[in-house]
PDB file of N, CA and C in Angstrom:
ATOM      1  N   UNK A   1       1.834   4.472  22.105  1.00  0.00           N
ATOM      2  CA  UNK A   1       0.640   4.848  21.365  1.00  0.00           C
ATOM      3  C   UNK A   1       0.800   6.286  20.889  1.00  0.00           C
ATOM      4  N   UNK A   2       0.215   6.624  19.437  1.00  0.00           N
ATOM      5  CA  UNK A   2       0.363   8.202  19.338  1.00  0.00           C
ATOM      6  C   UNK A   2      -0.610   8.424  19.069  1.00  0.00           C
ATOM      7  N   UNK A   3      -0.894  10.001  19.638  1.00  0.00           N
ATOM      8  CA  UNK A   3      -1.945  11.000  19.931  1.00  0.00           C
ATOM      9  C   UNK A   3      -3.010   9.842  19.766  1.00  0.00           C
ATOM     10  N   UNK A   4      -4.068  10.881  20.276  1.00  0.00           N
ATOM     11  CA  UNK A   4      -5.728  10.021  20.475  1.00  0.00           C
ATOM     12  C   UNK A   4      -6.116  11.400  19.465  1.00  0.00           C
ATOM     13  N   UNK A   5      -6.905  10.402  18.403  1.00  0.00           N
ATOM     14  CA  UNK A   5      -7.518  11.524  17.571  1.00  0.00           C
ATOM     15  C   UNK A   5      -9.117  11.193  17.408  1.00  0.00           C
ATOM     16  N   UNK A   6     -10.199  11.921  17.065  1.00  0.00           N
ATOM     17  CA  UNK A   6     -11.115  11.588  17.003  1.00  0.00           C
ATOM     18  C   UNK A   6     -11.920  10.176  16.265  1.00  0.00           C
ATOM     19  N   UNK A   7     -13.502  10.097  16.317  1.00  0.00           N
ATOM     20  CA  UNK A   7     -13.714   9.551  15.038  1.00  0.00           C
ATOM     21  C   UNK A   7     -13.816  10.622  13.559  1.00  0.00           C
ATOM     22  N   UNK A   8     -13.606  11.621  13.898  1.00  0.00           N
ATOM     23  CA  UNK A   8     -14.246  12.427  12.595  1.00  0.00           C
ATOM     24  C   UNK A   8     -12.768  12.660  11.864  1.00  0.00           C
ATOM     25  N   UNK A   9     -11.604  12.745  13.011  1.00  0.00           N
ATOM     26  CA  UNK A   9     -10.317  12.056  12.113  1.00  0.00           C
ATOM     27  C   UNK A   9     -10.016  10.667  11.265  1.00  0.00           C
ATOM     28  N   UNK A  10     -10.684  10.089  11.958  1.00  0.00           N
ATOM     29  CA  UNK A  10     -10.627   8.518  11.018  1.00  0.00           C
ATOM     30  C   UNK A  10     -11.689   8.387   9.958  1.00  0.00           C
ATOM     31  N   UNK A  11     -12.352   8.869  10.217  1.00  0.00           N
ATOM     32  CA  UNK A  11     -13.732   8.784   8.774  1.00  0.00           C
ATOM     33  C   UNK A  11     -12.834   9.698   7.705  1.00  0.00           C
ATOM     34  N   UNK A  12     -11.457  10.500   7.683  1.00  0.00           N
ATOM     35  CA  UNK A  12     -11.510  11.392   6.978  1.00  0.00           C
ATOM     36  C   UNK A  12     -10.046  10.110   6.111  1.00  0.00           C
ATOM     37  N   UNK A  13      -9.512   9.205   6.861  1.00  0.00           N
ATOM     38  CA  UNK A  13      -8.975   8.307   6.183  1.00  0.00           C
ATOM     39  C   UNK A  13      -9.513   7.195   5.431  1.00  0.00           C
ATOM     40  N   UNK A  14      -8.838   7.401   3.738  1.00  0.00           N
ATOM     41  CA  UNK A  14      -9.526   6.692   2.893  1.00  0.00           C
ATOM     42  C   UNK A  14      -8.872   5.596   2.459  1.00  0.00           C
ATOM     43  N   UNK A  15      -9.359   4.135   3.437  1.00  0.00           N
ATOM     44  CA  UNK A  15      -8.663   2.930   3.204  1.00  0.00           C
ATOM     45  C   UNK A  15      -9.311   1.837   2.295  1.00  0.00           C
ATOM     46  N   UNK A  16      -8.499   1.521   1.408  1.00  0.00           N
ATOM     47  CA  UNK A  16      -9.677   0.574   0.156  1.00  0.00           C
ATOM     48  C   UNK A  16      -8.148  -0.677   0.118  1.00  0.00           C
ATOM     49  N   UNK A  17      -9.337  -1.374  -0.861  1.00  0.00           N
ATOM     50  CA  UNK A  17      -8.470  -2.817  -1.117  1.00  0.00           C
ATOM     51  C   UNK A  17      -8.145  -2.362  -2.629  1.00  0.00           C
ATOM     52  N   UNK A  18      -7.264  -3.161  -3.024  1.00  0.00           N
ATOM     53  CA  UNK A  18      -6.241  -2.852  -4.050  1.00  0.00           C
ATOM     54  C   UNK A  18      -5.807  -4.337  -4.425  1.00  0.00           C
ATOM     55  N   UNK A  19      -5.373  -4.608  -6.020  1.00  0.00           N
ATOM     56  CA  UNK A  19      -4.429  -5.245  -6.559  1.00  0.00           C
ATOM     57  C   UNK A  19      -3.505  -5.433  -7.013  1.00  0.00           C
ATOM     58  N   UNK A  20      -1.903  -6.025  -6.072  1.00  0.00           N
ATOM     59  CA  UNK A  20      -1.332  -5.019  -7.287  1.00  0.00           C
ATOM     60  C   UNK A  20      -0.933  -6.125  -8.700  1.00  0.00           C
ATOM     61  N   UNK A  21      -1.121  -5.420  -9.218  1.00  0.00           N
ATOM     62  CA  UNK A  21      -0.876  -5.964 -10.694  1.00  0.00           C
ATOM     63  C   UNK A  21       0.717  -5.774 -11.313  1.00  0.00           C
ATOM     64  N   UNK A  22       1.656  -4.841 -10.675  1.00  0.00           N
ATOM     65  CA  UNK A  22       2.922  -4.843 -11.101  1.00  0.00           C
ATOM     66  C   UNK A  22       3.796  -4.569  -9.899  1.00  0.00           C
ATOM     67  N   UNK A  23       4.943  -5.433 -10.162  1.00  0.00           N
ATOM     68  CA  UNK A  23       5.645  -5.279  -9.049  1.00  0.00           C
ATOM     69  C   UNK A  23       7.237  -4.763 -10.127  1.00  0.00           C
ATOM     70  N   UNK A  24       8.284  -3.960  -9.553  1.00  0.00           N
ATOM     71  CA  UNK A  24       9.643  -3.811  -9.478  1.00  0.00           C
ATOM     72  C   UNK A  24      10.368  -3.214  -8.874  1.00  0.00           C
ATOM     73  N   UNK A  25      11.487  -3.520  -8.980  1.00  0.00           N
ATOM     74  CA  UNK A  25      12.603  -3.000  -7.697  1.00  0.00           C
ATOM     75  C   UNK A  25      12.555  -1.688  -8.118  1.00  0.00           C
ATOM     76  N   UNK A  26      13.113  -1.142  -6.813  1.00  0.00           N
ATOM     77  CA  UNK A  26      13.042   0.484  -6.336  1.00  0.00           C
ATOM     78  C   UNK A  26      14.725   0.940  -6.261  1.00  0.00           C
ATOM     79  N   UNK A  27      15.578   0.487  -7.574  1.00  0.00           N
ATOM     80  CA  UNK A  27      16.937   1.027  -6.864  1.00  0.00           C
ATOM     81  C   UNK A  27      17.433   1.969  -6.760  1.00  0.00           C
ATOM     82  N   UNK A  28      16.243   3.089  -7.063  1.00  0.00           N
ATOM     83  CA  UNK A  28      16.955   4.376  -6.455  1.00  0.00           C
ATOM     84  C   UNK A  28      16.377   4.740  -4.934  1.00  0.00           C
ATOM     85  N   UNK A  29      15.693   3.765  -4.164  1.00  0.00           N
ATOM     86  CA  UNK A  29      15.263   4.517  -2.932  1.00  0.00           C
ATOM     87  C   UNK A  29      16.035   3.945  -2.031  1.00  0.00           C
ATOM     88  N   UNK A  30      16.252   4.841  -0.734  1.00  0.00           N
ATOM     89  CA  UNK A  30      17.808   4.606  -0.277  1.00  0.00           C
ATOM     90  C   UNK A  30      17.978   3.757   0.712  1.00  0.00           C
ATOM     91  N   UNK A  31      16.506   3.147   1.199  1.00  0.00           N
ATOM     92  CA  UNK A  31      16.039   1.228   1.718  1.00  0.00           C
ATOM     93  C   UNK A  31      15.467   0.427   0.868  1.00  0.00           C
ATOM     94  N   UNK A  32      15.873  -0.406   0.596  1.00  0.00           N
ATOM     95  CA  UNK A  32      15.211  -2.023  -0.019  1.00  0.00           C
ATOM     96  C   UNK A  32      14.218  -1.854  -0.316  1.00  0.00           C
ATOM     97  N   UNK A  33      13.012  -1.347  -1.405  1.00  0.00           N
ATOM     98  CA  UNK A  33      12.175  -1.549  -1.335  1.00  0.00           C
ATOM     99  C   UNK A  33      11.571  -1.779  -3.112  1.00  0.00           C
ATOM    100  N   UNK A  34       9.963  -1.882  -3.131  1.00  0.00           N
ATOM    101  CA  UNK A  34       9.768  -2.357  -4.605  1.00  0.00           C
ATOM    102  C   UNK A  34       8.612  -0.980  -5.404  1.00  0.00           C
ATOM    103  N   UNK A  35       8.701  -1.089  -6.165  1.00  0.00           N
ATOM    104  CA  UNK A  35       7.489   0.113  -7.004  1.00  0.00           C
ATOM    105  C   UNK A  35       6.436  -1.099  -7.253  1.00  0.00           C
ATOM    106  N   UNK A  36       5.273  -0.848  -6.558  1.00  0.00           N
ATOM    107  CA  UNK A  36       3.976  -1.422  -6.636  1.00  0.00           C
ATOM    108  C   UNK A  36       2.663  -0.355  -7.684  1.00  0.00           C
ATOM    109  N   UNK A  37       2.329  -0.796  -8.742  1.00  0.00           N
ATOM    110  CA  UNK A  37       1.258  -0.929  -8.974  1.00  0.00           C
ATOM    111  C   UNK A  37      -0.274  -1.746  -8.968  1.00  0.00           C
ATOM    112  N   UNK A  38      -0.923  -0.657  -8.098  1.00  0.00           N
ATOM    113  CA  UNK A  38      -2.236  -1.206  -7.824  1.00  0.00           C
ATOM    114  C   UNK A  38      -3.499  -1.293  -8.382  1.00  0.00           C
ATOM    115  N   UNK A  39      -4.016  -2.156  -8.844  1.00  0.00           N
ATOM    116  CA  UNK A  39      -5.532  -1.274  -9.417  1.00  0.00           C
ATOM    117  C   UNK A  39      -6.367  -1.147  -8.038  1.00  0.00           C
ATOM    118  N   UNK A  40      -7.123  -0.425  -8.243  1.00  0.00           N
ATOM    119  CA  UNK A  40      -8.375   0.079  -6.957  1.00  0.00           C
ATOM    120  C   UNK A  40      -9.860   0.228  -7.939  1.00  0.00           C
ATOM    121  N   UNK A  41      -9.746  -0.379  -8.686  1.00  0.00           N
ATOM    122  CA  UNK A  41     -11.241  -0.640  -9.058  1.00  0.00           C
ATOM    123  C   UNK A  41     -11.490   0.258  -9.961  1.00  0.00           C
ATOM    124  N   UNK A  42     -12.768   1.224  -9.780  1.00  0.00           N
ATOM    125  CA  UNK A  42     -12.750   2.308 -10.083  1.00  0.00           C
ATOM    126  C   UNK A  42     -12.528   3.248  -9.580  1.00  0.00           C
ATOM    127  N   UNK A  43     -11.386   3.634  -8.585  1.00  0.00           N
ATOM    128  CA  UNK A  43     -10.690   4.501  -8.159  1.00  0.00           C
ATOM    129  C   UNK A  43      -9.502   4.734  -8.926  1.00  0.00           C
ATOM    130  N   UNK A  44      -9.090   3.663  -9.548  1.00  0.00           N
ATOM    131  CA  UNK A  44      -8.425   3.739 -11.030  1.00  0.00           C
ATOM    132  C   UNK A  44      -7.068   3.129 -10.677  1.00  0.00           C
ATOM    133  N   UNK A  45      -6.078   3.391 -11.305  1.00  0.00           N
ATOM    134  CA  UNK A  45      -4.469   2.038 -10.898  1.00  0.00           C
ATOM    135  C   UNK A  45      -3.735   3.327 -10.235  1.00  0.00           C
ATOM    136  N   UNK A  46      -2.937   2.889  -9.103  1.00  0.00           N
ATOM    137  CA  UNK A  46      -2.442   4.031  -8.780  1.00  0.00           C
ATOM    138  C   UNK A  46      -0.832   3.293  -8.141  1.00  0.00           C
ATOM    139  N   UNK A  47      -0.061   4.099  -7.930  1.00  0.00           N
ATOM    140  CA  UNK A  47       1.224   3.555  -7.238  1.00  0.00           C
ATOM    141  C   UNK A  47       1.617   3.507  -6.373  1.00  0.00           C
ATOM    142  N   UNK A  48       3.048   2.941  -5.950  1.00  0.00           N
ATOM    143  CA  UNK A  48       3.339   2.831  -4.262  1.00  0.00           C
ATOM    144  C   UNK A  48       4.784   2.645  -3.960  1.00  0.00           C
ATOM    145  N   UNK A  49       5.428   3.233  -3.213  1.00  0.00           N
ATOM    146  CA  UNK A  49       6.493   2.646  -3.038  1.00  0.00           C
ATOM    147  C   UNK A  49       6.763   1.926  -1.961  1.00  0.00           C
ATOM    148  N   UNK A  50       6.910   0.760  -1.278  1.00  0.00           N
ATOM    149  CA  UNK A  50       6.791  -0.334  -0.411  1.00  0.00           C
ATOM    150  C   UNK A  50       8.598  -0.888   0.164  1.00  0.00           C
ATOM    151  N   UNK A  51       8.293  -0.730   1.468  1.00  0.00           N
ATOM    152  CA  UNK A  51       9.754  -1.344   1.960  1.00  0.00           C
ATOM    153  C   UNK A  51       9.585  -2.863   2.862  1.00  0.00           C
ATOM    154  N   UNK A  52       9.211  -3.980   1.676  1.00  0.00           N
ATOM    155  CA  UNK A  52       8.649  -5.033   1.891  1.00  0.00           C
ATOM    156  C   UNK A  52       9.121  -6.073   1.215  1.00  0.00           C
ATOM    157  N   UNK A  53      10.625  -5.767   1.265  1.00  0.00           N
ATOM    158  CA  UNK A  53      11.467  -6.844   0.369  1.00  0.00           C
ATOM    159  C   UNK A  53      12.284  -7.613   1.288  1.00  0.00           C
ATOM    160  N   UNK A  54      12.502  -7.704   3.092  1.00  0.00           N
ATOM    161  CA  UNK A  54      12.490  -8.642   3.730  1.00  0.00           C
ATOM    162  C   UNK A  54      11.337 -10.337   3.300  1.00  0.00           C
ATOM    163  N   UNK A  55      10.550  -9.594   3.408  1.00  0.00           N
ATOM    164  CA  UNK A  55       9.251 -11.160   3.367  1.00  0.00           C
ATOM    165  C   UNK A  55       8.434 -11.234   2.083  1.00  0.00           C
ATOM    166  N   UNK A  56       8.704 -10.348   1.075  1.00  0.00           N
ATOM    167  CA  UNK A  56       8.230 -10.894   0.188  1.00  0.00           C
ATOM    168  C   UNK A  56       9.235 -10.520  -1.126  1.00  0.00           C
ATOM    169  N   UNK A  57       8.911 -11.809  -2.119  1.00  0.00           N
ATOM    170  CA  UNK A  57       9.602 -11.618  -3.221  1.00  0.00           C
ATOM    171  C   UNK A  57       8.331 -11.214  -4.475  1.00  0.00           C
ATOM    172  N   UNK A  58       8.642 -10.621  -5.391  1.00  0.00           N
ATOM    173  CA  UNK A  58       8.095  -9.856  -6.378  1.00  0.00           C
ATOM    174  C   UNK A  58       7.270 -10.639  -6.852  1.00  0.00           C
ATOM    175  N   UNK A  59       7.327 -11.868  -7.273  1.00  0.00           N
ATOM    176  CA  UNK A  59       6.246 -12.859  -7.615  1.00  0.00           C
ATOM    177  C   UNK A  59       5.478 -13.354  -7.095  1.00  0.00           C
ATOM    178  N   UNK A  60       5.796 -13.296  -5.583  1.00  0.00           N
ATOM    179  CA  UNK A  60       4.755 -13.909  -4.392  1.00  0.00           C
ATOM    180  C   UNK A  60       3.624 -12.140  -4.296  1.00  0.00           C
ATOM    181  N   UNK A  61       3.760 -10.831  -4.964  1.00  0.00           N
ATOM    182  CA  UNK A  61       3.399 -10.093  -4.776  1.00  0.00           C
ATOM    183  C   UNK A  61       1.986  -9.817  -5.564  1.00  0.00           C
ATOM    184  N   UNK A  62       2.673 -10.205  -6.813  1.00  0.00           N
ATOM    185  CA  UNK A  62       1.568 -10.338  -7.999  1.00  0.00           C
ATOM    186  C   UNK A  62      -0.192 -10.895  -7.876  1.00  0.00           C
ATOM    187  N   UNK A  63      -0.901 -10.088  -7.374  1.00  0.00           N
ATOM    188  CA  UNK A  63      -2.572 -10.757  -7.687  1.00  0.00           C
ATOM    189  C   UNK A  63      -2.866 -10.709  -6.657  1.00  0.00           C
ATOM    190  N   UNK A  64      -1.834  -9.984  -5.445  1.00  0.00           N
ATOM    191  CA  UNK A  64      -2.291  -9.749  -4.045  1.00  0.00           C
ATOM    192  C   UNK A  64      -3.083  -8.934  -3.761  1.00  0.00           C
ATOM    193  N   UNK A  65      -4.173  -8.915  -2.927  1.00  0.00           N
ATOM    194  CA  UNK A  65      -4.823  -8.128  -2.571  1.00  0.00           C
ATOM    195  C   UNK A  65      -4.205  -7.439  -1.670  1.00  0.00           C
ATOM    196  N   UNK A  66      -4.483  -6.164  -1.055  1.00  0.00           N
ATOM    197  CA  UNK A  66      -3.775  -5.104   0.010  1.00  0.00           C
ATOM    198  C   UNK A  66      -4.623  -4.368   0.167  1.00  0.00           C
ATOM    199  N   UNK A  67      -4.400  -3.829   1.579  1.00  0.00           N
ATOM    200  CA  UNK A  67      -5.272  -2.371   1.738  1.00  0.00           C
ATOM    201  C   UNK A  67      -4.513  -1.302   1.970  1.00  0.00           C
ATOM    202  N   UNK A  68      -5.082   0.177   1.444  1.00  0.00           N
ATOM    203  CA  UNK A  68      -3.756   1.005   1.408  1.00  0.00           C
ATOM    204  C   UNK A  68      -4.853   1.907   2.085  1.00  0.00           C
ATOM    205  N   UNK A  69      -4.019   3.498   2.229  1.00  0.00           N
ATOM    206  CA  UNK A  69      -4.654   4.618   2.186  1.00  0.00           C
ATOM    207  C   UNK A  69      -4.362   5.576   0.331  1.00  0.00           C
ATOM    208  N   UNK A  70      -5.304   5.534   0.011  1.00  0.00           N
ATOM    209  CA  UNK A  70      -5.506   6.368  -0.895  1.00  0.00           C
ATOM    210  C   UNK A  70      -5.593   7.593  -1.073  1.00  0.00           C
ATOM    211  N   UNK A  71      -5.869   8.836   0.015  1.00  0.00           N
ATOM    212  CA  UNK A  71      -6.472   9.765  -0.265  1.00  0.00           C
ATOM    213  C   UNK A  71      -5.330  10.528   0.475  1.00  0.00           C
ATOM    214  N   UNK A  72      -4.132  10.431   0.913  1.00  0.00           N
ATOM    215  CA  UNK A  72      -2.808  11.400   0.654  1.00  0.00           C
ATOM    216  C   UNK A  72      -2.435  11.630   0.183  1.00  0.00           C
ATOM    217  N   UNK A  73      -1.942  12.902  -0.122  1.00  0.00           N
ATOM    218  CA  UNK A  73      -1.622  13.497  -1.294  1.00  0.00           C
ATOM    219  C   UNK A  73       0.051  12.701  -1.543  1.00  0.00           C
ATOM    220  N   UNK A  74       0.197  12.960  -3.175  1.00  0.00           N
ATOM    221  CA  UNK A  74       1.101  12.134  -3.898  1.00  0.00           C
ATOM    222  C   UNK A  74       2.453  12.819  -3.163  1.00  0.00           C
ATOM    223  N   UNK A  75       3.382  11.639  -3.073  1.00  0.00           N
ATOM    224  CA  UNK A  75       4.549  12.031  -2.185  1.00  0.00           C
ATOM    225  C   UNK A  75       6.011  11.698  -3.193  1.00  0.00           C
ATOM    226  N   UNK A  76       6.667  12.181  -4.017  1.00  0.00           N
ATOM    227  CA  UNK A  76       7.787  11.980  -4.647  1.00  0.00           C
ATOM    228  C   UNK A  76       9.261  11.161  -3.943  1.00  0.00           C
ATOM    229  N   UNK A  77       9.290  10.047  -4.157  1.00  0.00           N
ATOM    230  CA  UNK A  77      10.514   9.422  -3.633  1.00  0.00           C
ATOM    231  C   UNK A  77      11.783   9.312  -4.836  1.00  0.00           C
ATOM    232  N   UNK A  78      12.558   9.616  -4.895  1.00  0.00           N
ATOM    233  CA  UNK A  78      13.871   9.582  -5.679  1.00  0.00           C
ATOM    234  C   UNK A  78      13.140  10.115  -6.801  1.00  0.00           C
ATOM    235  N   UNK A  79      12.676   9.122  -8.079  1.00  0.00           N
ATOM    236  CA  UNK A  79      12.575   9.861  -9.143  1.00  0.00           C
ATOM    237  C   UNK A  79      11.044   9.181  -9.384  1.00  0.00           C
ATOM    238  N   UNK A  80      10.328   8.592  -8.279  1.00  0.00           N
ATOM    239  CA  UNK A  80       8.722   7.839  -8.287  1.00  0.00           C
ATOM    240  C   UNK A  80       8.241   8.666  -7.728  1.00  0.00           C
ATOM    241  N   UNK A  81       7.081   8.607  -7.475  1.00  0.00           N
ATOM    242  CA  UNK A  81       5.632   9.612  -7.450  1.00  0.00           C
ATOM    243  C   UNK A  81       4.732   8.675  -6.785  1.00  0.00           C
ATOM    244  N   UNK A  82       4.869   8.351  -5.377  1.00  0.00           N
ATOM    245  CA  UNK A  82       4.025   7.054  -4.270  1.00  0.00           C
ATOM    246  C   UNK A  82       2.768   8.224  -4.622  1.00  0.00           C
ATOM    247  N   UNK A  83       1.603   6.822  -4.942  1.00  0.00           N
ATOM    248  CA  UNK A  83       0.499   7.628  -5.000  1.00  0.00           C
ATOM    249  C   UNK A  83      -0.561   7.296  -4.210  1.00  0.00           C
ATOM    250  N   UNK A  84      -0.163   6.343  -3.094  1.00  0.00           N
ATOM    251  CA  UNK A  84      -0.853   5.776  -2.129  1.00  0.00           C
ATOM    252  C   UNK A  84      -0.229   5.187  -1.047  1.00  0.00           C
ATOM    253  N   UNK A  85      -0.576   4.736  -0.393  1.00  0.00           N
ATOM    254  CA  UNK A  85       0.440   4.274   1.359  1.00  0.00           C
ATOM    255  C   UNK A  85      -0.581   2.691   1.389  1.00  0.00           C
ATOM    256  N   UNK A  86       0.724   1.527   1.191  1.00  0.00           N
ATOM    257  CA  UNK A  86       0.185   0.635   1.365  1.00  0.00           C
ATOM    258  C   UNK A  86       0.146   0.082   2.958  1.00  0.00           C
ATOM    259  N   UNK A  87      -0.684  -0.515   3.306  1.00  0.00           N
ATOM    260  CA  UNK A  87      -0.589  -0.974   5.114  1.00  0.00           C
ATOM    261  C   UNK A  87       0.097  -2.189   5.860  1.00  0.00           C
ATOM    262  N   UNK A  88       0.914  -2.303   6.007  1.00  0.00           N
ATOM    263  CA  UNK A  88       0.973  -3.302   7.219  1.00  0.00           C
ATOM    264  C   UNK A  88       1.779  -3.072   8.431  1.00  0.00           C
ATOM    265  N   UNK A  89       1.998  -4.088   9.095  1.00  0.00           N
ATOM    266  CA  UNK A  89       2.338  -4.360  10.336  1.00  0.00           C
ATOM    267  C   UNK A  89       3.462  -4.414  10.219  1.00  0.00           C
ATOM    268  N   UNK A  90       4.555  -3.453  11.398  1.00  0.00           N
ATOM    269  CA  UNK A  90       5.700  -3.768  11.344  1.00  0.00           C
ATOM    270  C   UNK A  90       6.290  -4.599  12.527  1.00  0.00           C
ATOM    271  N   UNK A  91       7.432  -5.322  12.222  1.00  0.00           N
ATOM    272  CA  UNK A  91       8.276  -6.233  13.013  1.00  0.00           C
ATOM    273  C   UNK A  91       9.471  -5.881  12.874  1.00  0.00           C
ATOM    274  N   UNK A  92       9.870  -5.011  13.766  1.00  0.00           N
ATOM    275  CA  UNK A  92      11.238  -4.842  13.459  1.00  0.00           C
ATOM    276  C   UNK A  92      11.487  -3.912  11.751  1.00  0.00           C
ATOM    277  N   UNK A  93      11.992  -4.835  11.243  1.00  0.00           N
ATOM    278  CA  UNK A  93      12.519  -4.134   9.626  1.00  0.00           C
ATOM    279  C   UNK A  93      11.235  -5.020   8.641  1.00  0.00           C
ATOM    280  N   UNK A  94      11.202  -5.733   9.121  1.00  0.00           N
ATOM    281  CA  UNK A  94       9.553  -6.881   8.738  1.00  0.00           C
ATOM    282  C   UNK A  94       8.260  -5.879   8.763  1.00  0.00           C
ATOM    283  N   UNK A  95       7.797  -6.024   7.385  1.00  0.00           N
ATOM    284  CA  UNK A  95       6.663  -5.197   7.140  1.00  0.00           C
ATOM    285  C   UNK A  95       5.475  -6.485   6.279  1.00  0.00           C
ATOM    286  N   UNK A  96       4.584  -7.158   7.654  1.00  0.00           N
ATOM    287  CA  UNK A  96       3.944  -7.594   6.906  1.00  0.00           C
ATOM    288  C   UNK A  96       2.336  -7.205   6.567  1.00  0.00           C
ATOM    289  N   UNK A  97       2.265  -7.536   4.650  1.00  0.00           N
ATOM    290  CA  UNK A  97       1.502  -6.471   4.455  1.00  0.00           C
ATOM    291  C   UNK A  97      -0.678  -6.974   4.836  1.00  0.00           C
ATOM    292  N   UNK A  98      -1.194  -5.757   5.481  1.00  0.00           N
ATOM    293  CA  UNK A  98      -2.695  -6.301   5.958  1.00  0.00           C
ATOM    294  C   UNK A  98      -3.142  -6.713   4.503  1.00  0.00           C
ATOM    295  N   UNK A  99      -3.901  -7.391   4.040  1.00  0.00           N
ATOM    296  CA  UNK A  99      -5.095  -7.868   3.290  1.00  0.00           C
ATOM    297  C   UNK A  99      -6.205  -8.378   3.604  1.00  0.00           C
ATOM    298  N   UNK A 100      -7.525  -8.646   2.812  1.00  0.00           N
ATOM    299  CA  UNK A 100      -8.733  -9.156   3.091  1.00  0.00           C
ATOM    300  C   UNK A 100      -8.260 -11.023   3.486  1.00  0.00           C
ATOM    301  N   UNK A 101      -9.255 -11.433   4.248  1.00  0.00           N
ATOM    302  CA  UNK A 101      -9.058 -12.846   4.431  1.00  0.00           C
ATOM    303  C   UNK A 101      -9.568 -13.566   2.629  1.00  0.00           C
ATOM    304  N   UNK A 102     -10.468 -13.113   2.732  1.00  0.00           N
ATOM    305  CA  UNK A 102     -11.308 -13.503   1.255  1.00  0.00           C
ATOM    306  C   UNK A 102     -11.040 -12.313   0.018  1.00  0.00           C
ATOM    307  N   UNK A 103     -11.131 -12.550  -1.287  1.00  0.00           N
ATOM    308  CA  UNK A 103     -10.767 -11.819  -2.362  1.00  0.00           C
ATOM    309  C   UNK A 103     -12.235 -11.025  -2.339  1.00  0.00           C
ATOM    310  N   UNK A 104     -12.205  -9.597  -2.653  1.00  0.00           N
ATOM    311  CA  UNK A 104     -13.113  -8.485  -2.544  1.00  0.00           C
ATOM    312  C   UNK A 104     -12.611  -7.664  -3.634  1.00  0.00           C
ATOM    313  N   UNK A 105     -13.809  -6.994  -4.157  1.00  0.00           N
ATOM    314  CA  UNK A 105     -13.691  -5.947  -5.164  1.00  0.00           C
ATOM    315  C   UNK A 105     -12.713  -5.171  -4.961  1.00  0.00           C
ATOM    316  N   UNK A 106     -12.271  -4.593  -6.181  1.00  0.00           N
ATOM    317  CA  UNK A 106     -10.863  -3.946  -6.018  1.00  0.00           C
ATOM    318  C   UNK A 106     -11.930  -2.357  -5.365  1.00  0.00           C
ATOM    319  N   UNK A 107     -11.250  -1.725  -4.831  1.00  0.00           N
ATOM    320  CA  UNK A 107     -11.970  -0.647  -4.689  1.00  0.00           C
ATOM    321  C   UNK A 107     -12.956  -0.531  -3.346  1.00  0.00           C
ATOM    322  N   UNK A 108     -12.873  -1.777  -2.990  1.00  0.00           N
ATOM    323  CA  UNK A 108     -13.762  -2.041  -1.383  1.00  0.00           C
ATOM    324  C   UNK A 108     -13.500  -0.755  -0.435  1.00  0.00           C
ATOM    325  N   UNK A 109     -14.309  -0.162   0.432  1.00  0.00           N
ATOM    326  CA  UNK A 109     -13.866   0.742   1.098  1.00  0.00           C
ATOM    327  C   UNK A 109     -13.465  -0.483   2.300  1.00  0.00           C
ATOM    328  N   UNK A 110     -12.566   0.455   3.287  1.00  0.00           N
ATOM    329  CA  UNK A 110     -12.700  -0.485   4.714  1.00  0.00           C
ATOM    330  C   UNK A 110     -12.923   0.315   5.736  1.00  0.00           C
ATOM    331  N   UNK A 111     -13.656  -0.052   6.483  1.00  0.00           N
ATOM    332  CA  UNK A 111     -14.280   0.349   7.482  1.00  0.00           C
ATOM    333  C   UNK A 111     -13.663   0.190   9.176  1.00  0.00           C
TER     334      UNK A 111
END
C-alpha cells in the first residue's frame, strides 16, 4: 500500500469519464503503447498516452468509455503531450482499463 493520504487529498483528484474517439500507435514511446484521444464533454477532447496494447486492440478501443484523471498537469512523452492519465488496473504488464458499467455523460465527475 502507498502512503495514507487524506480526504482533502482525494477531493483534490479530478476523475471524469471520457470517450475516446481516436485511437493510434505510439511508436515513438519506448513500451507498447497507443495515443488516445478523449472527449470529456465539456471539459473539452484532451489526450493520453496508454500502455494497453497487451488486451486491447485499437478498434475494440473506439466509443469506449474510461475514467481518467484530468487535472495533472500535461506531461510530454517522446514527441506527444499526455494530457490526462487514463485508469486501470494492473496485472502484471496487463493494464485493464476502469469504465462506467452503464454509458454516462462524457464529462461525469467520479466520486
Amino acid at each position: 500500500m502507498n502512503e495514507t493520504i487524506t480526504f482533502d487529498d482525494f477531493t483534490k483528484v479530478d476523475l471524469r469519464i471520457g470517450t475516446i474517439i481516436e485511437v493510434n500507435d505510439f511508436l515513438e514511446a519506448r513500451n507498447p503503447a497507443y495515443q488516445l484521444t478523449i472527449d470529456f464533454g465539456d471539459l473539452g477532447i484532451k489526450k493520453s498516452s496508454a500502455q494497453i496494447t497487451t488486451l486491447y486492440k485499437k478498434e475494440d478501443l473506439l466509443n469506449k468509455q474510461i475514467v481518467a484523471v484530468v487535472n495533472f498537469p500535461k506531461k510530454q512523452i517522446a514527441k506527444f503531450m499526455s494530457e490526462c492519465l487514463v485508469l486501470g488496473a494492473v496485472d502484471g504488464k496487463d493494464v485493464i482499463l476502469l469504465n462506467p458499467e452503464d454509458k454516462v455523460k462524457n464529462g461525469t465527475s467520479v466520486n
